[in-house]
N, C-alpha and C. Protein backbone atom coordinates (compact mmCIF):
# COMPACT_ATOMS: atom_id res chain seq x y z
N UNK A 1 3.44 13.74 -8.06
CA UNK A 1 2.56 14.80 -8.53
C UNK A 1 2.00 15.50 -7.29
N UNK A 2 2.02 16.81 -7.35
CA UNK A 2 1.53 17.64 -6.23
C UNK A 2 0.13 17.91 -6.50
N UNK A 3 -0.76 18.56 -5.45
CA UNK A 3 -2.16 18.61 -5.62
C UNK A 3 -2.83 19.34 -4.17
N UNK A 4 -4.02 20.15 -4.75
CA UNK A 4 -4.09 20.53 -3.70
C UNK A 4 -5.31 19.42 -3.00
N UNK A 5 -5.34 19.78 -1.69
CA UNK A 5 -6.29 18.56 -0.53
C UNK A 5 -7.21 18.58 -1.15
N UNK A 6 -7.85 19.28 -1.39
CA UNK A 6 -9.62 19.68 -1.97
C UNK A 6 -9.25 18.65 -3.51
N UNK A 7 -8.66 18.36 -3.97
CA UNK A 7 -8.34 17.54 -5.09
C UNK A 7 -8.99 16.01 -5.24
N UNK A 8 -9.62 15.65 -5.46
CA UNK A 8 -10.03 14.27 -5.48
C UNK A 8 -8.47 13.26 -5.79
N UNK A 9 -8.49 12.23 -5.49
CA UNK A 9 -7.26 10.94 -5.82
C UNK A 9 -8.16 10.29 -7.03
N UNK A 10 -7.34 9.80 -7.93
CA UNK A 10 -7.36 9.17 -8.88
C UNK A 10 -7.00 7.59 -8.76
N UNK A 11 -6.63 6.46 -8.13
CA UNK A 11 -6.02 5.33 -8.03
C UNK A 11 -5.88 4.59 -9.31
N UNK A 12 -4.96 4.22 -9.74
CA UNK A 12 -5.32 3.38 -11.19
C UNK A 12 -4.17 2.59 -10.83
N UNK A 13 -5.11 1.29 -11.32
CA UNK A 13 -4.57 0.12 -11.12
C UNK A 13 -3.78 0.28 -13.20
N UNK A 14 -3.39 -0.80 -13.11
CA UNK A 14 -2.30 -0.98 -14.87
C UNK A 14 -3.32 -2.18 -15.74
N UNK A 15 -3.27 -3.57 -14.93
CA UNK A 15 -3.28 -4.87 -15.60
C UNK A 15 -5.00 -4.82 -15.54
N UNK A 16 -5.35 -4.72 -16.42
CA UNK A 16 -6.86 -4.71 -16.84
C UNK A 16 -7.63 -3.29 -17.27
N UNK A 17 -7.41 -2.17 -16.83
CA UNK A 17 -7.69 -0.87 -16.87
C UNK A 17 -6.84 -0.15 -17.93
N UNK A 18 -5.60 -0.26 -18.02
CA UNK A 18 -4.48 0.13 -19.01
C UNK A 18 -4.04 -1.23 -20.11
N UNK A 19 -3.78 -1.90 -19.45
CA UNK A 19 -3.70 -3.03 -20.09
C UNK A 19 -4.52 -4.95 -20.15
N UNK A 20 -5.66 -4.39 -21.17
CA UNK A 20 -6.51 -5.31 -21.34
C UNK A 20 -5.84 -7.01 -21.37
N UNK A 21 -6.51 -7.89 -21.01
CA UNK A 21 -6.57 -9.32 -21.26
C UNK A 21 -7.73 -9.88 -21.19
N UNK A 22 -7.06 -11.08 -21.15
CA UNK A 22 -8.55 -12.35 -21.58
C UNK A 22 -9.38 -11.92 -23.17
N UNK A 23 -9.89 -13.19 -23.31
CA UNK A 23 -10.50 -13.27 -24.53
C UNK A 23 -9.93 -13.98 -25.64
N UNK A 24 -10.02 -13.34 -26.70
CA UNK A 24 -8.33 -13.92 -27.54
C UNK A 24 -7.35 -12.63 -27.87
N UNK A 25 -6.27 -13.03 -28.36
CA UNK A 25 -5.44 -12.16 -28.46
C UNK A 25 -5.78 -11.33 -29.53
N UNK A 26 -6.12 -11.63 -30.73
CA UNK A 26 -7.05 -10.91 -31.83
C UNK A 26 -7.46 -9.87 -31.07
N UNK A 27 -8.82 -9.98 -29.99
CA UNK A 27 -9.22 -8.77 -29.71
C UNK A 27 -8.36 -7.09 -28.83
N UNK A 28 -7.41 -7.77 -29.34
CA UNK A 28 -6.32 -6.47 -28.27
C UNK A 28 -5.62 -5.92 -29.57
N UNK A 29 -5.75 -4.52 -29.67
CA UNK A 29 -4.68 -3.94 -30.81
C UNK A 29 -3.43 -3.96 -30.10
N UNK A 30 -2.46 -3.46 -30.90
CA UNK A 30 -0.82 -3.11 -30.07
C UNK A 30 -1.01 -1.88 -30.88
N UNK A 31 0.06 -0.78 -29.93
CA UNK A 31 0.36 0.06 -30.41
C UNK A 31 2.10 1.05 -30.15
N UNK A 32 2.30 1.29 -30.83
CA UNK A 32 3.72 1.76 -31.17
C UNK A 32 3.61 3.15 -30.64
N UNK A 33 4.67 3.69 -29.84
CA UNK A 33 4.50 4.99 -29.82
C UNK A 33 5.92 5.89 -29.71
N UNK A 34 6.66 4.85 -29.64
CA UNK A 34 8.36 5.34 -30.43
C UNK A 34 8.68 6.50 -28.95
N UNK A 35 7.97 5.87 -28.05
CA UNK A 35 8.39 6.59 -26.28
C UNK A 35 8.71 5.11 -25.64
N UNK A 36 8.80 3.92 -26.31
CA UNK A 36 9.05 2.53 -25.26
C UNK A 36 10.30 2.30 -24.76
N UNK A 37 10.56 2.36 -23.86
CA UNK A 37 11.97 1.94 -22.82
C UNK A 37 12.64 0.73 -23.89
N UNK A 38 13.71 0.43 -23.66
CA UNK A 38 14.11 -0.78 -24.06
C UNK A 38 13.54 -2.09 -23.76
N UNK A 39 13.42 -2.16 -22.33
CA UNK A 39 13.36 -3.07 -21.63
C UNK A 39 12.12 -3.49 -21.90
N UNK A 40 11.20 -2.85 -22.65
CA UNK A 40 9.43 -3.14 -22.96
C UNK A 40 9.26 -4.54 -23.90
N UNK A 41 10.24 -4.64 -24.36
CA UNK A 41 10.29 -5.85 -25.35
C UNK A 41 10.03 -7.15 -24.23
N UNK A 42 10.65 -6.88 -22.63
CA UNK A 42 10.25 -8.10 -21.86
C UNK A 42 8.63 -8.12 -21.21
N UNK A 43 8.04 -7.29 -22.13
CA UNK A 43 6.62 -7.58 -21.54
C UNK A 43 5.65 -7.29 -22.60
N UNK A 44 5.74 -8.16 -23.42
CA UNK A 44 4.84 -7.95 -25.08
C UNK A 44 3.26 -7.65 -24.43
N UNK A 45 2.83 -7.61 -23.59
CA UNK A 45 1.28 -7.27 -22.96
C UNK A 45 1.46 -5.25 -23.00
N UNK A 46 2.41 -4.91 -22.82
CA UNK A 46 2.46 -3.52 -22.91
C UNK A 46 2.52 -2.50 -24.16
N UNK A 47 2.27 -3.61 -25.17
CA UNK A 47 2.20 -2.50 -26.69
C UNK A 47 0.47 -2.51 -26.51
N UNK A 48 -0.22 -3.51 -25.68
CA UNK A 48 -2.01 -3.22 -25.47
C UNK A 48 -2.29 -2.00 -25.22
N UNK A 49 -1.72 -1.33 -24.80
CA UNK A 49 -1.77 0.20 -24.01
C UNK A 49 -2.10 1.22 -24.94
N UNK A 50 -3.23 1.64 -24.96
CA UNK A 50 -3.62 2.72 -25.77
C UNK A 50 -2.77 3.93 -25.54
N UNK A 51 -2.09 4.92 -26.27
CA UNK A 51 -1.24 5.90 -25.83
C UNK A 51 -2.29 7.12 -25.46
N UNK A 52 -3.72 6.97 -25.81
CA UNK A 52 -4.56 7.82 -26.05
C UNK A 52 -5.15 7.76 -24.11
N UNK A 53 -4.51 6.74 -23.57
CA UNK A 53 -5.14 7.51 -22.14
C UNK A 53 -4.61 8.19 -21.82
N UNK A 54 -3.34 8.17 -21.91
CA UNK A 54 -2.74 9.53 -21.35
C UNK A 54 -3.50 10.64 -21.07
N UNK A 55 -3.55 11.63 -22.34
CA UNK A 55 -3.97 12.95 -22.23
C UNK A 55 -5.50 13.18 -21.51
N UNK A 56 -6.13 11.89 -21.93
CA UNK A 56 -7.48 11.63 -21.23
C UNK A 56 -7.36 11.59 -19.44
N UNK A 57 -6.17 10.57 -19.14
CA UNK A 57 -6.21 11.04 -17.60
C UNK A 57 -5.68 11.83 -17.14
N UNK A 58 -5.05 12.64 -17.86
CA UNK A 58 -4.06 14.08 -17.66
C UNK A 58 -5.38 14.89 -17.48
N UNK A 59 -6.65 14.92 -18.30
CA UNK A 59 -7.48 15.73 -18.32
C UNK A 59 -8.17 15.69 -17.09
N UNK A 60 -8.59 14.65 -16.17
CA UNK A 60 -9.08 14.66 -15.34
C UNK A 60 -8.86 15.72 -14.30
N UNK A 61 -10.10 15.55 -13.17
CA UNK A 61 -9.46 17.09 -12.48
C UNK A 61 -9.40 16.53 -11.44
N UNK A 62 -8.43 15.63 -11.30
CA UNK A 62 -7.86 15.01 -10.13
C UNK A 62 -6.16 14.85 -10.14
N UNK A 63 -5.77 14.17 -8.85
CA UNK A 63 -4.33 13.63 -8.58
C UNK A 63 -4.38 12.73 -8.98
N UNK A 64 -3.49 12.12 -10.03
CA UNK A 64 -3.31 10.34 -10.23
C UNK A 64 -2.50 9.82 -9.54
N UNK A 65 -2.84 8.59 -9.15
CA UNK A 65 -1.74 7.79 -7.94
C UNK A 65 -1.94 6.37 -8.73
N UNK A 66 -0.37 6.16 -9.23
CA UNK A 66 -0.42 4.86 -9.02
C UNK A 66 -0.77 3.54 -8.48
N UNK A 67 -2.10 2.95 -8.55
CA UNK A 67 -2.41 1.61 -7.58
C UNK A 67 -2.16 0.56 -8.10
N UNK A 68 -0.68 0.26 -8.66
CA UNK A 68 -0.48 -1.10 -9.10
C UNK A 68 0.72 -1.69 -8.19
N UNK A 69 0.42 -3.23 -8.62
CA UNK A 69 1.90 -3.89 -8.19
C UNK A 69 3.61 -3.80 -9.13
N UNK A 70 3.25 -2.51 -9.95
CA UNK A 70 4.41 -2.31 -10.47
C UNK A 70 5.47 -1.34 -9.69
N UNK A 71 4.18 -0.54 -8.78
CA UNK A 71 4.64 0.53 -8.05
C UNK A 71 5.54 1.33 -9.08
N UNK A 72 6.92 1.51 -8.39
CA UNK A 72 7.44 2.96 -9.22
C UNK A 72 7.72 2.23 -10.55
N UNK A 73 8.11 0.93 -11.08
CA UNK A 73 7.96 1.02 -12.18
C UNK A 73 7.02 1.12 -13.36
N UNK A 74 6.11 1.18 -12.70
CA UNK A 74 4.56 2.41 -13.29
C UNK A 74 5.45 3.77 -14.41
N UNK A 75 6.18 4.66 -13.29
CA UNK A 75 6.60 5.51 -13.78
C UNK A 75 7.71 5.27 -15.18
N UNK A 76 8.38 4.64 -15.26
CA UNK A 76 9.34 3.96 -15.63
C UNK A 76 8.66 3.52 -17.18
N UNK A 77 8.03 2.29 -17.17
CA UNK A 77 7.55 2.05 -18.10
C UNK A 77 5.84 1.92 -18.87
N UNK A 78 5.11 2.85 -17.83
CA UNK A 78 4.48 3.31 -18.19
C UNK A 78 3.73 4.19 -18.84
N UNK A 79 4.43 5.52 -17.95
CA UNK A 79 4.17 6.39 -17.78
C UNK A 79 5.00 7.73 -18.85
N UNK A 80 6.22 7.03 -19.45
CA UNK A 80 6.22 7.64 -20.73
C UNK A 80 5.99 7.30 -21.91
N UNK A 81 5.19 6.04 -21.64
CA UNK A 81 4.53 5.38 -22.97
C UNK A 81 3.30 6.29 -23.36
N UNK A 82 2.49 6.65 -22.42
CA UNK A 82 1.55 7.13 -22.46
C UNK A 82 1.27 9.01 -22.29
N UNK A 83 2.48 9.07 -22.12
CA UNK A 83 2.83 10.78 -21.86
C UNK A 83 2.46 11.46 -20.47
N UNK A 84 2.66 10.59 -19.48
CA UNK A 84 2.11 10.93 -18.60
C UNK A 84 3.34 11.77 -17.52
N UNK A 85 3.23 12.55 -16.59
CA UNK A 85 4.27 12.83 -15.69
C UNK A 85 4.57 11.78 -14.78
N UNK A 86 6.07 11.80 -13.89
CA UNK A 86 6.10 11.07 -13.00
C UNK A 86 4.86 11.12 -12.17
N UNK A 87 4.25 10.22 -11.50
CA UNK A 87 2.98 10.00 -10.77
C UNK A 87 3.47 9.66 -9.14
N UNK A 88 2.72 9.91 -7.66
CA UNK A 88 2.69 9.31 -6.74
C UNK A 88 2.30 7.84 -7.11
N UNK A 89 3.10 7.23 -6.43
CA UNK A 89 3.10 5.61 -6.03
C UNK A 89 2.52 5.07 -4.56
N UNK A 90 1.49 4.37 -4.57
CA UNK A 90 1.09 3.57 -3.27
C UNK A 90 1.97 2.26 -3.05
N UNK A 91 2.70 2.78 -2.03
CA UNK A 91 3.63 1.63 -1.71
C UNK A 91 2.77 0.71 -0.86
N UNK A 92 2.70 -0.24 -1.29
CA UNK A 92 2.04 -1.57 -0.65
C UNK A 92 2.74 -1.91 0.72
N UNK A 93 1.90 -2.60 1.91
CA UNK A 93 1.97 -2.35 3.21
C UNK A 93 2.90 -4.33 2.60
N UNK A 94 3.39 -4.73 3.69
CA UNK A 94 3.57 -6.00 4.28
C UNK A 94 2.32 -6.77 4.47
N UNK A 95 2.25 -7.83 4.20
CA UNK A 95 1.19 -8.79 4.48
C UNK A 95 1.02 -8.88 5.68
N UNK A 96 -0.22 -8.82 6.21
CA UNK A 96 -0.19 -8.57 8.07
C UNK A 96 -1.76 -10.67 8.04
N UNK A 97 -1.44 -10.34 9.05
CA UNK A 97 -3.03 -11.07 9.52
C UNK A 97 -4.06 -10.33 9.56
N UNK A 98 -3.97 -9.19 9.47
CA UNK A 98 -5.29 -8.54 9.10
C UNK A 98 -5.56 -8.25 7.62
N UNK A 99 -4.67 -8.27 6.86
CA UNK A 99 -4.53 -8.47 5.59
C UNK A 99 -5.54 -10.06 4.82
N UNK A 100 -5.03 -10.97 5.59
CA UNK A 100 -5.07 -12.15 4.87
C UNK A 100 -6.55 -12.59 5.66
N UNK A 101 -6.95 -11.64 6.70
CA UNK A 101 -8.36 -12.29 7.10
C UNK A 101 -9.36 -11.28 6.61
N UNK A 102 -8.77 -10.08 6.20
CA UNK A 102 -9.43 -9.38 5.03
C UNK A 102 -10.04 -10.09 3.64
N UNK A 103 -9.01 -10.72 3.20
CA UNK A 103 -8.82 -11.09 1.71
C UNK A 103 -10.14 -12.45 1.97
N UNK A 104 -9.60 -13.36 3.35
CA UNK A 104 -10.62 -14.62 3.69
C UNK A 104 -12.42 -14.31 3.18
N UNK A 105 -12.94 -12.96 3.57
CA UNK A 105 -13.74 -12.12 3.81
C UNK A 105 -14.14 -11.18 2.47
N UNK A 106 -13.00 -11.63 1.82
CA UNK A 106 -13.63 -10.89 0.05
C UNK A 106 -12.96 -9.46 -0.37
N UNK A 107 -12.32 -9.13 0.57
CA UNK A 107 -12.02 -7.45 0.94
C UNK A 107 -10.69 -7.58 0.08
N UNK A 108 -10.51 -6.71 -1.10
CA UNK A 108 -9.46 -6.64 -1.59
C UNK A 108 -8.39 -6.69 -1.00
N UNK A 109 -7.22 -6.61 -1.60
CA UNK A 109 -6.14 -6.77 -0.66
C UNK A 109 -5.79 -5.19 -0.85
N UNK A 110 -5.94 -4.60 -1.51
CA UNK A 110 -5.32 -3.24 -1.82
C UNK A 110 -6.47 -2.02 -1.63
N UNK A 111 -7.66 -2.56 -0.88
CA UNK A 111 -8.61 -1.98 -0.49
C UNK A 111 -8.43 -1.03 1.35
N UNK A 112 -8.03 -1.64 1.72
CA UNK A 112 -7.68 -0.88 3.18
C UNK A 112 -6.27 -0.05 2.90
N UNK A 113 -5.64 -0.45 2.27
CA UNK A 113 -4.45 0.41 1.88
C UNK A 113 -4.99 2.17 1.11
N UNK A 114 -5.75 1.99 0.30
CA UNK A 114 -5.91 2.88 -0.37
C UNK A 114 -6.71 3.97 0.14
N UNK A 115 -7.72 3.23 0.93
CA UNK A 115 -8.64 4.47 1.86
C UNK A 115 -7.14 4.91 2.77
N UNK A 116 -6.33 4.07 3.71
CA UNK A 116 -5.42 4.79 4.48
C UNK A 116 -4.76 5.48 3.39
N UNK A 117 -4.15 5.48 2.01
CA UNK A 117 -3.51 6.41 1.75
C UNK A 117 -4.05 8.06 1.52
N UNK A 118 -5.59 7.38 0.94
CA UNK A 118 -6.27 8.95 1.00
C UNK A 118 -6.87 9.79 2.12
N UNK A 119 -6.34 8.97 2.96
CA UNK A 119 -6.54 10.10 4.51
C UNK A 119 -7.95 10.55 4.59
N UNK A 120 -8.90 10.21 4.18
CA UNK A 120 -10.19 10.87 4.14
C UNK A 120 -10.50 12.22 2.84
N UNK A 121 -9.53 11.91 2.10
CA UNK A 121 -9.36 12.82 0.69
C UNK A 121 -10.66 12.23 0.17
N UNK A 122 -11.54 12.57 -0.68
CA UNK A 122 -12.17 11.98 -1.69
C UNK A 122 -11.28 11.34 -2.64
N UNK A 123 -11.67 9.93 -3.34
CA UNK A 123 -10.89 9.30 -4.04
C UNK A 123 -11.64 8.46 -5.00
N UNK A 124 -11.56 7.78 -6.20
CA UNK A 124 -11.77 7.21 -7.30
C UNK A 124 -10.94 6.21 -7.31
N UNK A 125 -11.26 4.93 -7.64
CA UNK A 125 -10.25 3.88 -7.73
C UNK A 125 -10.80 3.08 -8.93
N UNK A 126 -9.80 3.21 -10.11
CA UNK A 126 -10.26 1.93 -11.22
C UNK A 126 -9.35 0.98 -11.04
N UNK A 127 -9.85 -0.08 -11.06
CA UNK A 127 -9.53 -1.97 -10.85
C UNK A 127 -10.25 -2.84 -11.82
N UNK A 128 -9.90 -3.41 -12.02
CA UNK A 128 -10.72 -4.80 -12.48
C UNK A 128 -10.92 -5.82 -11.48
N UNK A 129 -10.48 -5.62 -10.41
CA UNK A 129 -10.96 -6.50 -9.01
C UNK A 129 -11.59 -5.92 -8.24
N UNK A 130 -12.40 -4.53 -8.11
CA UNK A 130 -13.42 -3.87 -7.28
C UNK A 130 -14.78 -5.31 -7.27
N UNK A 131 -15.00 -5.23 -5.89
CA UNK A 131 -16.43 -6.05 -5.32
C UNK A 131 -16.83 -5.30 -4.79
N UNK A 132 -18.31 -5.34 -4.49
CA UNK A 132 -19.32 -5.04 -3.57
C UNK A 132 -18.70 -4.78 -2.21
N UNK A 133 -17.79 -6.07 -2.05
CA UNK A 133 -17.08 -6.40 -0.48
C UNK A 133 -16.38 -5.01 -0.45
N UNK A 134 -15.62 -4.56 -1.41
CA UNK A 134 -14.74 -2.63 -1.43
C UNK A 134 -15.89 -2.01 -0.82
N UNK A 135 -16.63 -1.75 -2.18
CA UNK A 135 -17.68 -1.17 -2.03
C UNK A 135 -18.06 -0.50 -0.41
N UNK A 136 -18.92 -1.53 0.13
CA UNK A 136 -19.25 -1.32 1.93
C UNK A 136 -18.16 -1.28 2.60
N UNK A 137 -17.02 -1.64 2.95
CA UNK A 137 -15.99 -1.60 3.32
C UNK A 137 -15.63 -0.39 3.18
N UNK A 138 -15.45 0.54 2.07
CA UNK A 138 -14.86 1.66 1.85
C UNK A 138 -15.93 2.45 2.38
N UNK A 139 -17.23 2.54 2.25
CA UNK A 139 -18.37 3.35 2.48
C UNK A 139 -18.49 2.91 4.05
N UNK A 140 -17.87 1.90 4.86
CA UNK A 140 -17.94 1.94 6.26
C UNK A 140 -16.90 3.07 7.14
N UNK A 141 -15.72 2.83 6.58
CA UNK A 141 -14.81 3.26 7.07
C UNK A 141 -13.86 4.72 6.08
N UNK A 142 -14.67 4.84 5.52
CA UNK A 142 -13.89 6.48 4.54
C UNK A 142 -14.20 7.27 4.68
N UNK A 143 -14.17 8.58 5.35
CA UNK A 143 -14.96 9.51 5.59
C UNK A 143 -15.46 10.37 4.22
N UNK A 144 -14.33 10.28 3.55
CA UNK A 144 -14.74 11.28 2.41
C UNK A 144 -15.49 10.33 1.42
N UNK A 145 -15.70 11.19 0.04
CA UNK A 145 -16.38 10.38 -1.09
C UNK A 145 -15.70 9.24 -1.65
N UNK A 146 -16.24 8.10 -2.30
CA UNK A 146 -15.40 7.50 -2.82
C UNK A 146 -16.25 6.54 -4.10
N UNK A 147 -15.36 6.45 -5.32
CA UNK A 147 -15.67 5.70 -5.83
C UNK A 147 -14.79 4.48 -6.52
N UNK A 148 -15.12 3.39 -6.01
CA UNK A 148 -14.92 2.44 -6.60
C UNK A 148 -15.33 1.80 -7.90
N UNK A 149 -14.57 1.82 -9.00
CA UNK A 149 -14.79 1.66 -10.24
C UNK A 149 -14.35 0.53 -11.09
N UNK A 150 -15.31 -0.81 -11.17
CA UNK A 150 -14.37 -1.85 -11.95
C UNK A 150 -14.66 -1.67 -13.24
N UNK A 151 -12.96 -1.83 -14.09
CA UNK A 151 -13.29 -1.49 -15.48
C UNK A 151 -12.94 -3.25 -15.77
N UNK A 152 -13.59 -3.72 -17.14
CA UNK A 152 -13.84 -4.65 -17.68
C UNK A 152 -12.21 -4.80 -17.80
N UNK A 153 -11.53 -5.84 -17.54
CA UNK A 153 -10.24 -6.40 -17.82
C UNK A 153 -10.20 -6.66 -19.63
N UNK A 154 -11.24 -7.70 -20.39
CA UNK A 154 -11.07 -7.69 -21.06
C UNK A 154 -11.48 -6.29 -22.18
N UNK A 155 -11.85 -5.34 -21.68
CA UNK A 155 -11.54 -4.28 -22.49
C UNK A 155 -10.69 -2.91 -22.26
N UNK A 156 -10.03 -2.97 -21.38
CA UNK A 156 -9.25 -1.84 -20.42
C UNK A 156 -10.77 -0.42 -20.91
N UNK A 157 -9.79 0.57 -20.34
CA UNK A 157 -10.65 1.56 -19.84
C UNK A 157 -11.49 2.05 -21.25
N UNK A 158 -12.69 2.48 -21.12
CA UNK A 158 -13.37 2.81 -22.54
C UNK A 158 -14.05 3.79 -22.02
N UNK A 159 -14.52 4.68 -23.05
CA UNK A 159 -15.19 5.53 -23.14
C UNK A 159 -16.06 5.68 -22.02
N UNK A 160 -16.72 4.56 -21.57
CA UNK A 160 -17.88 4.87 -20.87
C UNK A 160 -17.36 5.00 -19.32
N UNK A 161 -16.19 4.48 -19.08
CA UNK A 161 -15.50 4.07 -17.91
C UNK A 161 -14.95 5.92 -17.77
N UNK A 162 -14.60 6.43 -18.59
CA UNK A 162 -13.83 8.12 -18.45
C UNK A 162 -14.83 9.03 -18.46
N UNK A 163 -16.56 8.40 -18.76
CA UNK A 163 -17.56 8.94 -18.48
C UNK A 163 -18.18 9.14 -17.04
N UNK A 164 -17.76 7.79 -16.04
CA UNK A 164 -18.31 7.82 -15.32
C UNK A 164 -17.49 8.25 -14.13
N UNK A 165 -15.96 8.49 -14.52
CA UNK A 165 -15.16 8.86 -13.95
C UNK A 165 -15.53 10.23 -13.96
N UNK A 166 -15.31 11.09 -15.04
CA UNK A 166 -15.31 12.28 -14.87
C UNK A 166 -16.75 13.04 -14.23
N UNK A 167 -18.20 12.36 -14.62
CA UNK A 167 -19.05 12.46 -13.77
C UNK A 167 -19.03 12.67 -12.38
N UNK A 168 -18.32 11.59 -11.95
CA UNK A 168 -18.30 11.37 -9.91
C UNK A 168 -17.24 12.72 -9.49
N UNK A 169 -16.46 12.92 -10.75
CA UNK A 169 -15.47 13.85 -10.01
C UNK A 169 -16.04 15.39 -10.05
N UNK A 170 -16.81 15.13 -10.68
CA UNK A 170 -17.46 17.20 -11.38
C UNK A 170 -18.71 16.64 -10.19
N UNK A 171 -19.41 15.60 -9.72
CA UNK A 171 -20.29 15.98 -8.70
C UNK A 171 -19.61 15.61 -7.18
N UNK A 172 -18.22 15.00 -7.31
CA UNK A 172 -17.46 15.05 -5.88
C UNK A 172 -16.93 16.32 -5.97
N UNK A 173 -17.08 17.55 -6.16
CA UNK A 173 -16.07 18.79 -6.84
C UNK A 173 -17.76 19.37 -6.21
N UNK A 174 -18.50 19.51 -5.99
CA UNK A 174 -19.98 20.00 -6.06
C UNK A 174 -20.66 19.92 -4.55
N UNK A 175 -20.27 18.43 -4.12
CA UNK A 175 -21.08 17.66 -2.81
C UNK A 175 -20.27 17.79 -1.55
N UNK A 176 -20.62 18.05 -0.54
CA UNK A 176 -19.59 18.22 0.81
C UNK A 176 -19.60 16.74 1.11
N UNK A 177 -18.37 16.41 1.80
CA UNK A 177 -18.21 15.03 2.19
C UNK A 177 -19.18 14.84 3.24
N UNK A 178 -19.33 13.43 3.37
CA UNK A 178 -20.13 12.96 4.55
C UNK A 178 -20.27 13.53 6.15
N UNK A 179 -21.18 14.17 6.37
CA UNK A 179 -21.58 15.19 7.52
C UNK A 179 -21.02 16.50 7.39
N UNK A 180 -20.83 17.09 6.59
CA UNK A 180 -20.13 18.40 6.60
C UNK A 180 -21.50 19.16 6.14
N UNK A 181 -21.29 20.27 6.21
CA UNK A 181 -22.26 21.58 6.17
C UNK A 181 -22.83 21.63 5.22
C-alpha cells in the first residue's frame, strides 16, 4: 500500500486484535464470508475474524502495515477474508543479542523493529503484547508520535479500541511531532 509521509502507520498485529482467544470457546462467534482460501480449513481460529474490520480499517486515515508473524501470509489469508487490499509487510529482523537482551528487559521483541520501520513517521501499533516497557522505549527513541495500543486478546478489536485509534490519528493529523514548530 502506498501513502503519503505525512500519513500516520497503522501496525496491526492478527492473533489477539483480529483474531480473539482465551476464555472459552463459546465466547468467540465464527464467521463465514464465502472470500476463505482453501487452505483456511488448516486454521479453524480464523473463522473468529470479524469480516466487519475490514472496511473499519480501510476507513482509517492511515497506512496499514502488517505487524504479524504471518508476515505476507497476512495478505494471503487474511486480507481477503476481510476485504482488505494487499498491505505492506514488516519483515522481521534475525534474532540478534540485542534482541534477546531487549526481550531480558521486557521490551517487546517487535518493538525496536517497528519504530525502525517507521523512520520517525508517526505510527499506531495494536498488539495484545504492548507494555509500559514499549511504551518508554518508543517515547525514548521515536522521534515522531506514537501510539502504542493493547487490544484485549480475549476480545479482539472493539468498538472502543477503533475509538481510540481514530482519536490519536485525527489529533496526530493536528499536532507537530516532537520539537517541530
Amino acid at each position: 500500500m502506498t501513502g503519503s509521509a505525512a500519513r500516520p502507520l497503522l501496525f496491526l498485529d492478527v492473533d489477539g486484535p483480529l483474531i480473539p482467544f482465551g476464555g472459552t470457546p463459546q465466547q468467540h462467534p465464527t464467521y463465514h464470508t464465502g472470500t476463505e482460501p482453501r487452505e483456511t480449513g488448516s486454521n479453524p481460529l480464523l473463522g473468529r475474524i470479524n469480516p466487519e474490520h475490514g472496511p473499519r480499517l480501510a476507513a482509517l486515515p492511515c497506512d496499514l502495515v502488517w505487524a504479524t508473524t504471518l508476515m505476507d501470509d497476512a495478505n494471503e489469508t487474511i486480507a481477503p477474508r476481510i476485504g482488505l487490499p494487499q498491505l505492506a509487510v514488516v519483515i522481521w529482523p534475525e534474532p540478534t543479542d540485542t534482541g534477546e537482551h531487549d526481550e531480558r528487559n521486557g521490551l517487546h521483541w517487535k518493538t525496536r523493529a517497528l519504530a525502525d520501520w517507521a523512520a520517525g513517521r508517526p505510527f499506531a501499533w495494536a498488539d495484545d503484547e504492548i507494555t509500559d516497557t514499549d511504551r518508554a522505549w518508543v517515547s525514548a527513541h521515536h522521534p515522531g508520535h506514537a501510539l502504542l495500543h493493547r487490544v484485549d486478546p480475549r476480545l479482539g478489536l472493539t468498538d472502543a479500541d477503533y475509538a481510540a485509534l481514530q482519536d490519536w490519528l485525527h489529533w496526530t493529523r493536528d499536532t507537530p511531532p516532537h520539537g517541530a514548530a
